[in-house]
C-alpha atoms as a PDB file:
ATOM      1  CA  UNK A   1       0.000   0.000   0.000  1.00  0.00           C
ATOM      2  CA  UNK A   2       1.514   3.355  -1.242  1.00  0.00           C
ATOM      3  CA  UNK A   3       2.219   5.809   1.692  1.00  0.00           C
ATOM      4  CA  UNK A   4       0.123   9.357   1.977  1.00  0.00           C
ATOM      5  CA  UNK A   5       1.633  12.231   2.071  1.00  0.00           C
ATOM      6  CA  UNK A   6       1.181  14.490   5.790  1.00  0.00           C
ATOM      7  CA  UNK A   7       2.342  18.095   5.017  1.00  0.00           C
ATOM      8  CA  UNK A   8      -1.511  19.398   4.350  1.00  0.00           C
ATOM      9  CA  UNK A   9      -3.178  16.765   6.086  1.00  0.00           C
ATOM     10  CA  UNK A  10      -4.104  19.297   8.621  1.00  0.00           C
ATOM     11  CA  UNK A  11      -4.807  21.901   6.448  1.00  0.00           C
ATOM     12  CA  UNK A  12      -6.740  19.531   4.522  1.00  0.00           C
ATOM     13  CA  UNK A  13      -9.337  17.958   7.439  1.00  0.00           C
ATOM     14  CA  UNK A  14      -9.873  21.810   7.999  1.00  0.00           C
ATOM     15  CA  UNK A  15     -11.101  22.850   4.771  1.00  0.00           C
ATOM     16  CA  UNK A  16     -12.929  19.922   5.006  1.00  0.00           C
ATOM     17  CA  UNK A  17     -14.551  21.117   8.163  1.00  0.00           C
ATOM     18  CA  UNK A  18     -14.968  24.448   6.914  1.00  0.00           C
ATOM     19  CA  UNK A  19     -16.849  22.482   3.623  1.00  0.00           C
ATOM     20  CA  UNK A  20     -19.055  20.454   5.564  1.00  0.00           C
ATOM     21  CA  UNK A  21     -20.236  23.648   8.245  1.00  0.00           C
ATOM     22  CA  UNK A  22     -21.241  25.520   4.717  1.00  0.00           C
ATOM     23  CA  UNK A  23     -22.632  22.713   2.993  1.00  0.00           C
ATOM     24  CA  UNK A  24     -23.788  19.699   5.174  1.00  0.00           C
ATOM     25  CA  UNK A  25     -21.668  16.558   5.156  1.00  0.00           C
ATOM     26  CA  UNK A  26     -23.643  14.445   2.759  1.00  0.00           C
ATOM     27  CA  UNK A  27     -22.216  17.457   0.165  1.00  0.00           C
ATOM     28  CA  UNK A  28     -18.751  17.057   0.768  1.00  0.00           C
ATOM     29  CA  UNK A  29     -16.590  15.480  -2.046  1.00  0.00           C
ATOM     30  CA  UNK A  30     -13.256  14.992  -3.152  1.00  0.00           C
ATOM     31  CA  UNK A  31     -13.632  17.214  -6.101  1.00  0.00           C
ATOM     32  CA  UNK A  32     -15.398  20.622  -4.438  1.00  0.00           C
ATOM     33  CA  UNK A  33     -12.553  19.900  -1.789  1.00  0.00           C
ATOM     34  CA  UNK A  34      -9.754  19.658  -4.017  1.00  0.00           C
ATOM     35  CA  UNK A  35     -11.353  23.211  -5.610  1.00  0.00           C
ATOM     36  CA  UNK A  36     -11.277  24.769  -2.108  1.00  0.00           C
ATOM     37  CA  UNK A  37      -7.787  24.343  -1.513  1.00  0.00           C
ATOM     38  CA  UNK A  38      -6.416  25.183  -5.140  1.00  0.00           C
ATOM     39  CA  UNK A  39      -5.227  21.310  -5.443  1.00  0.00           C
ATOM     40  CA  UNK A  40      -6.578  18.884  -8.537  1.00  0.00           C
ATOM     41  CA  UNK A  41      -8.527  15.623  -7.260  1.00  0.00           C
ATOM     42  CA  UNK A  42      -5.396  13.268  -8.282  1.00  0.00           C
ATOM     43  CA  UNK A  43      -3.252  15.567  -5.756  1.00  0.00           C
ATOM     44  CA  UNK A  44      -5.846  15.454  -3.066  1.00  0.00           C
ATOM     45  CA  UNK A  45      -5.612  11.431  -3.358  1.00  0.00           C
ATOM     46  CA  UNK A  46      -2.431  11.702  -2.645  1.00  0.00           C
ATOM     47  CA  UNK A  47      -3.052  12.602   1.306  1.00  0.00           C
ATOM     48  CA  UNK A  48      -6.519  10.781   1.545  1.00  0.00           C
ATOM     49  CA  UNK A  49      -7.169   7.668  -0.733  1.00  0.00           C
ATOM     50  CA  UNK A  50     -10.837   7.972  -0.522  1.00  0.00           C
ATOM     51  CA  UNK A  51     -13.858   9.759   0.783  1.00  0.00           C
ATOM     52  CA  UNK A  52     -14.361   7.053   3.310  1.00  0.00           C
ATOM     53  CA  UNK A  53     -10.828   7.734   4.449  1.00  0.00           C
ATOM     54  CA  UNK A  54     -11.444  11.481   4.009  1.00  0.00           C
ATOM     55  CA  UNK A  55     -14.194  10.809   6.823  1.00  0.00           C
ATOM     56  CA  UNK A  56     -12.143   8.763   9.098  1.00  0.00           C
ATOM     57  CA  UNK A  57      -9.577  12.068   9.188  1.00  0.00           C
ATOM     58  CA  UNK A  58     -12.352  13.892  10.002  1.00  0.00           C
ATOM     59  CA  UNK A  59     -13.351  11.508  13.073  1.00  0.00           C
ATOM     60  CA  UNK A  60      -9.890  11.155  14.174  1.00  0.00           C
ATOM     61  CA  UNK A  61      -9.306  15.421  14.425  1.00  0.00           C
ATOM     62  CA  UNK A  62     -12.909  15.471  16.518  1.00  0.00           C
ATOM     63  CA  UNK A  63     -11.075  12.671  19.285  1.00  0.00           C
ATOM     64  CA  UNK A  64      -8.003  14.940  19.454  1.00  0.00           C
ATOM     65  CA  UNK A  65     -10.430  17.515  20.470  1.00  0.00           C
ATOM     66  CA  UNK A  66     -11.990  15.643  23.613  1.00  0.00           C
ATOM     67  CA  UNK A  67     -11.189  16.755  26.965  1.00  0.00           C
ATOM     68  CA  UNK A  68      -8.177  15.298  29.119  1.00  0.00           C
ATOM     69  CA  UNK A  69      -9.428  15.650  32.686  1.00  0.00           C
ATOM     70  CA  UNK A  70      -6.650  16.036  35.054  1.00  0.00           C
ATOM     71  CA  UNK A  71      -5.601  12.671  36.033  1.00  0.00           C
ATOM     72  CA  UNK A  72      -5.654  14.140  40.127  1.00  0.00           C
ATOM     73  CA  UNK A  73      -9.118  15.229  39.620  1.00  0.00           C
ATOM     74  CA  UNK A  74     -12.222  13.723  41.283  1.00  0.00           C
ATOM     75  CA  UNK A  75     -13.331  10.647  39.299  1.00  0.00           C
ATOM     76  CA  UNK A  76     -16.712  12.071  39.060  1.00  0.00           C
ATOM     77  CA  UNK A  77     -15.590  15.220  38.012  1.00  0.00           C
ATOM     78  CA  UNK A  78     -13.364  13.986  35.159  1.00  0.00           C
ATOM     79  CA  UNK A  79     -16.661  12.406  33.661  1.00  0.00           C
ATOM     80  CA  UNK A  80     -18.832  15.298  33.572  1.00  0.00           C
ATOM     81  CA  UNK A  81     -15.834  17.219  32.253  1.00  0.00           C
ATOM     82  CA  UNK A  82     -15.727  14.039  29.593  1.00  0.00           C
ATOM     83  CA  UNK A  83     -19.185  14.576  29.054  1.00  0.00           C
ATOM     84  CA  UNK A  84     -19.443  17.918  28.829  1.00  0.00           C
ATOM     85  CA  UNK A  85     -16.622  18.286  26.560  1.00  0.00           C
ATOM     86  CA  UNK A  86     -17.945  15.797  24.199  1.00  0.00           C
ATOM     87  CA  UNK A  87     -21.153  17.925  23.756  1.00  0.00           C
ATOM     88  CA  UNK A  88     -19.046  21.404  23.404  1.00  0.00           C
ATOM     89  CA  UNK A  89     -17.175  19.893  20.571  1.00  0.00           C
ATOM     90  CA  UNK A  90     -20.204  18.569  18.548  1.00  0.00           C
ATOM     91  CA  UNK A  91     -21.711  21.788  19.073  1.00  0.00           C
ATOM     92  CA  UNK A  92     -18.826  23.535  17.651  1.00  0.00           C
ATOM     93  CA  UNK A  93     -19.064  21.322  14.741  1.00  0.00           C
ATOM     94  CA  UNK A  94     -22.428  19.843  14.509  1.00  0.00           C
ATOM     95  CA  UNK A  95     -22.444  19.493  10.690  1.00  0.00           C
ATOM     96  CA  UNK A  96     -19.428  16.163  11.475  1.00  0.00           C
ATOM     97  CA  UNK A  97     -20.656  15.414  14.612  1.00  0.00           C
ATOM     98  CA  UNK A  98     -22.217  11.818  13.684  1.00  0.00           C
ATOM     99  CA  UNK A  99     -19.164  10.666  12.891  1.00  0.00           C
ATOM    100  CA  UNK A 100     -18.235  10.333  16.073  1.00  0.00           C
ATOM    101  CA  UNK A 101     -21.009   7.431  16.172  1.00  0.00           C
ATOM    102  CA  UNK A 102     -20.504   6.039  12.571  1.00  0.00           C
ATOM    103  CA  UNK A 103     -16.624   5.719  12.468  1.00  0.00           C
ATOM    104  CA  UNK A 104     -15.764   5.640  16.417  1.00  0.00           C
ATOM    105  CA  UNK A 105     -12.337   3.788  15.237  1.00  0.00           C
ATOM    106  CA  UNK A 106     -11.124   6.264  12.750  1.00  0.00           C
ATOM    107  CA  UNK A 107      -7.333   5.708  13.693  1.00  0.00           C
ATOM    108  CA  UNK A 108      -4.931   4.433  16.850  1.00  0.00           C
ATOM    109  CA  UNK A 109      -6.519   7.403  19.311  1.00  0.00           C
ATOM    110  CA  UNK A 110      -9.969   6.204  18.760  1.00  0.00           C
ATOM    111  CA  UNK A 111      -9.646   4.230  21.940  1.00  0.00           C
ATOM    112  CA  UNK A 112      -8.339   7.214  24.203  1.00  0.00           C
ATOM    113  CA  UNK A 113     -11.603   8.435  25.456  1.00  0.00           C
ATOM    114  CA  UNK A 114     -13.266   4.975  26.204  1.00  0.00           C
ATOM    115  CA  UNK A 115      -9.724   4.448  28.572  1.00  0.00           C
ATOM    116  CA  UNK A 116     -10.395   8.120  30.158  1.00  0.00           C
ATOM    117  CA  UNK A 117     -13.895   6.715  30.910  1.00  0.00           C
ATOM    118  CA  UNK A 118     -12.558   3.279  32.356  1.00  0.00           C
ATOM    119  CA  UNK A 119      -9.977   5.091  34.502  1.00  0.00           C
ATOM    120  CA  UNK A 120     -12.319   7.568  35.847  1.00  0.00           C
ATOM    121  CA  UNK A 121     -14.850   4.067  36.536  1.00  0.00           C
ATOM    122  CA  UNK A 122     -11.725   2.346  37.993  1.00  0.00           C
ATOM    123  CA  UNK A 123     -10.958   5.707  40.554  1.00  0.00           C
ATOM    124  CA  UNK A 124     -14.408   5.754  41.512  1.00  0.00           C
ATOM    125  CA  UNK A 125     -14.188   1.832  42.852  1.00  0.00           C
ATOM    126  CA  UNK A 126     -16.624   0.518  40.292  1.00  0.00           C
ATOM    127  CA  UNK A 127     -15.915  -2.859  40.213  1.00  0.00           C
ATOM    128  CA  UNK A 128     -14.008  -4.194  36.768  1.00  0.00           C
ATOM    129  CA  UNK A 129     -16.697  -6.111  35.432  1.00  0.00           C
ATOM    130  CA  UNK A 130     -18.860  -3.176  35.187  1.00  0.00           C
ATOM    131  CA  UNK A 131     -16.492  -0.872  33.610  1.00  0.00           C
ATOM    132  CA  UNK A 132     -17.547  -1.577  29.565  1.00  0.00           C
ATOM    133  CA  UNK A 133     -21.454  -1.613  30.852  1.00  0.00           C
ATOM    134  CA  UNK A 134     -21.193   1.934  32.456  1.00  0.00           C
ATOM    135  CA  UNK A 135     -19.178   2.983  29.981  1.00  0.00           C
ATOM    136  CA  UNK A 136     -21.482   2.128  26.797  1.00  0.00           C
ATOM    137  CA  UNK A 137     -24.352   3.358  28.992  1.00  0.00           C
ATOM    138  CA  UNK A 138     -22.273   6.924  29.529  1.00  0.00           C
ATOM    139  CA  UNK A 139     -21.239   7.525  26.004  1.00  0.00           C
ATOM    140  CA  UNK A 140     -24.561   5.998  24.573  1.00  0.00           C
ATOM    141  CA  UNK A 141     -26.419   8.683  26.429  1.00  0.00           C
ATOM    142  CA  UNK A 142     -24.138  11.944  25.748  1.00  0.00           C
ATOM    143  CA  UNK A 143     -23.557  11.100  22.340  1.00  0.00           C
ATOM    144  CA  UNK A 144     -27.064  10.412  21.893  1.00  0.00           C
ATOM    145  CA  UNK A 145     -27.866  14.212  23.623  1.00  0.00           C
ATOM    146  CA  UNK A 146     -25.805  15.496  21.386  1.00  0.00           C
ATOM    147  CA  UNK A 147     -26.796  14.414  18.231  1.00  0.00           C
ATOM    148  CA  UNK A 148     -30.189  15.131  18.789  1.00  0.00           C
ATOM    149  CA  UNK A 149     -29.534  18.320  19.832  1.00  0.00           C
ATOM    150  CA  UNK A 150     -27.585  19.366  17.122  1.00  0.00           C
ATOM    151  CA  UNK A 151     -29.233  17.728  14.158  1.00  0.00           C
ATOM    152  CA  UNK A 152     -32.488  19.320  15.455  1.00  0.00           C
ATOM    153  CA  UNK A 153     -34.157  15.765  16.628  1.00  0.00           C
ATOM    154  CA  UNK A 154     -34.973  17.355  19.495  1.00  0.00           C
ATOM    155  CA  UNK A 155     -36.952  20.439  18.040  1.00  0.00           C
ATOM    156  CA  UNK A 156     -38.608  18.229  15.448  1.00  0.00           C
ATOM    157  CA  UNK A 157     -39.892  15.955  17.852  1.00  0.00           C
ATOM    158  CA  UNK A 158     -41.450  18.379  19.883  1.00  0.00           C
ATOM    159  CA  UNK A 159     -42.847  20.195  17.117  1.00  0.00           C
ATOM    160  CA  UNK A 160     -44.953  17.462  16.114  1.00  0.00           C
ATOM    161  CA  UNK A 161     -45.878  16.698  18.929  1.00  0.00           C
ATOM    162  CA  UNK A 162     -47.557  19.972  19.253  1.00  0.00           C
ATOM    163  CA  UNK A 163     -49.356  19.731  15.725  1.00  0.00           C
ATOM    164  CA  UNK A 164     -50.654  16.383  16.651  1.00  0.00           C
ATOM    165  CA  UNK A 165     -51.948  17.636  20.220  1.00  0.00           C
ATOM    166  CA  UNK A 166     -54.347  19.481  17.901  1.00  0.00           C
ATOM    167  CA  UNK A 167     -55.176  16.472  15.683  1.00  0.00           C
ATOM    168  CA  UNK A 168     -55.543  14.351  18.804  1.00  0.00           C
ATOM    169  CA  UNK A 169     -57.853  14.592  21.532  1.00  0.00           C
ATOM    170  CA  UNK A 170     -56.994  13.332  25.191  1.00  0.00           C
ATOM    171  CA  UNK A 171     -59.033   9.886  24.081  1.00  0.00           C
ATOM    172  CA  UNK A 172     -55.983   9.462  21.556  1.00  0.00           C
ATOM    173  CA  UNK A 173     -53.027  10.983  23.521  1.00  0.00           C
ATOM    174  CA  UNK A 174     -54.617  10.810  27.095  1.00  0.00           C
ATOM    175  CA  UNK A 175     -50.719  11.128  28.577  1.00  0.00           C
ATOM    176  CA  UNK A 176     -49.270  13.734  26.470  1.00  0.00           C
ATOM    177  CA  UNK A 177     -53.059  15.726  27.423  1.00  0.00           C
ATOM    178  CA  UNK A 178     -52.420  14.853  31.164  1.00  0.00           C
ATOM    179  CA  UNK A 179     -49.062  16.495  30.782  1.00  0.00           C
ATOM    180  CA  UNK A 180     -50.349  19.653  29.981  1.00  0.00           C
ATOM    181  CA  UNK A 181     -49.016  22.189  27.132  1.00  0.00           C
ATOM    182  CA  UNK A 182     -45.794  21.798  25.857  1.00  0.00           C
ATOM    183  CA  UNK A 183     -43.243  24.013  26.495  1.00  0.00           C
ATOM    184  CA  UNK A 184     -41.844  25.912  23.611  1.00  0.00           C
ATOM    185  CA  UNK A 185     -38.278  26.553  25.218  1.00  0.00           C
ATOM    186  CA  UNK A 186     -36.713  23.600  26.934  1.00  0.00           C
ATOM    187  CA  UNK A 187     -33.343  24.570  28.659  1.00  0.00           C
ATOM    188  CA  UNK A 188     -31.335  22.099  27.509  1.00  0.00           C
ATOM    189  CA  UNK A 189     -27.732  22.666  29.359  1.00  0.00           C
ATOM    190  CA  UNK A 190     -29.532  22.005  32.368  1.00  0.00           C
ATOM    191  CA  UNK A 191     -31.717  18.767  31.101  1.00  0.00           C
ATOM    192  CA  UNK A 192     -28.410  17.711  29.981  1.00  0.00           C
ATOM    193  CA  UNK A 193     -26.953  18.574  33.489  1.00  0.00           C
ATOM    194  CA  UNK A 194     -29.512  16.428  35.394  1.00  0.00           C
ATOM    195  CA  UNK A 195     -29.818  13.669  32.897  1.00  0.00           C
ATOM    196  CA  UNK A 196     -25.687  13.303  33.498  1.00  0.00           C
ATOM    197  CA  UNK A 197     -26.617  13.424  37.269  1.00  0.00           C
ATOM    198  CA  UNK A 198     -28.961  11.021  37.324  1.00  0.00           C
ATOM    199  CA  UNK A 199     -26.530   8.742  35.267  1.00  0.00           C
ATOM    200  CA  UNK A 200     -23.775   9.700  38.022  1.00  0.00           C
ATOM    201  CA  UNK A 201     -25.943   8.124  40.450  1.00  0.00           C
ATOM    202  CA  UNK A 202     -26.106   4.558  38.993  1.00  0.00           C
ATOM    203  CA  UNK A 203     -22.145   4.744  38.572  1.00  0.00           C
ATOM    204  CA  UNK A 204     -22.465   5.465  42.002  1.00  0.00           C
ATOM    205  CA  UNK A 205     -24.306   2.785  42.990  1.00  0.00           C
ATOM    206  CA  UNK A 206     -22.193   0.432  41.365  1.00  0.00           C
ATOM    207  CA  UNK A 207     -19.196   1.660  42.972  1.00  0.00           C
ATOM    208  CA  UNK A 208     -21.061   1.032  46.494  1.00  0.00           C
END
């Protein structure tokens, strides 16, 4: 297998980035980014040897820009840092922020935040054979946030849940009814925040 060149890699992922923010991901191609950086599709091969691979360089940049809790830090304080910097970054780039579900083993760091995870498990005395459980349940969850929040799940859901209050009497939807109007702003740093605690409190549990 030929080796790829490195000198623009970096330069490379970021007008990728920059691509994908403008024009959704689904949009991004080989050609428009070749255009972007002045470079002919051949050259652009020569650093990335396919979209797909493309992708996984874009994966492997958003895992570089996860949080490192200090290691001296409270065990339950390094995952809600974890957590929280998870959602910052797909935030700050929502339009590549699924790939941190669909291609979770872009490269050799792909690992690096499950181990911060397991270590801050470990610290907290959660016995080893729960580690990978509380750790799929952890990233399930704030990955799952995250997405939803930033590909508008979240606001979709909730506006059709509205329209179809109006379709449906409380015969149909006698819950959603009993639950009163929906609200049209939902703070979500602080749902996040108290989904994370509640979370926090089965880790805890396990640790006891």
């Amino acid at each position: 297998m030929r080796r790829l060149k490195t000198a623009r890699r970096s330069e490379i992922v970021g007008a990728a980035l920059e691509l994908a923010a403008e024009r959704g991901l689904r949009a991004l191609s080989m050609r428009g980014l070749a255009a972007r950086l002045g470079l002919t599709p051949m050259a652009l091969y020569g650093y990335f040897r396919s979209k797909d691979d493309l992708l996984d360089g874009l994966a492997a940049h958003l895992l570089t820009l996860l949080p490192t809790p200090a290691p001296d830090l409270d065990p339950f304080t390094r995952l809600r840092e974890l957590a929280g910097g998870a959602r910052a970054v797909a935030r700050e780039h929502p339009a590549v922020a699924g790939l941190l579900f669909t291609r979770p083993a872009a490269n050799e760091q792909s690992l690096l935040p499950a181990e911060r995870v397991y270590q801050a498990l470990l610290d907290a005395g959660v016995p080893e054979a729960e580690v990978p459980r509380l750790e799929r349940l952890l990233s399930t969850f704030v990955l799952g946030y995250v997405l939803s929040e930033v590909e508008g799940r979240f606001a979709a859901s909730a506006r059709l849940a509205r329209s179809r209050r109006v379709e449906l009497g409380p015969a149909d939807l006698p819950a959603h009814h009993r639950l009163g109007p929906l609200p049209h702003h939902v703070d979500r740093d602080a749902e996040f925040a108290k989904d994370l605690e509640d979370l926090l409190t089965i880790v805890e549990a396990a640790a006891k």
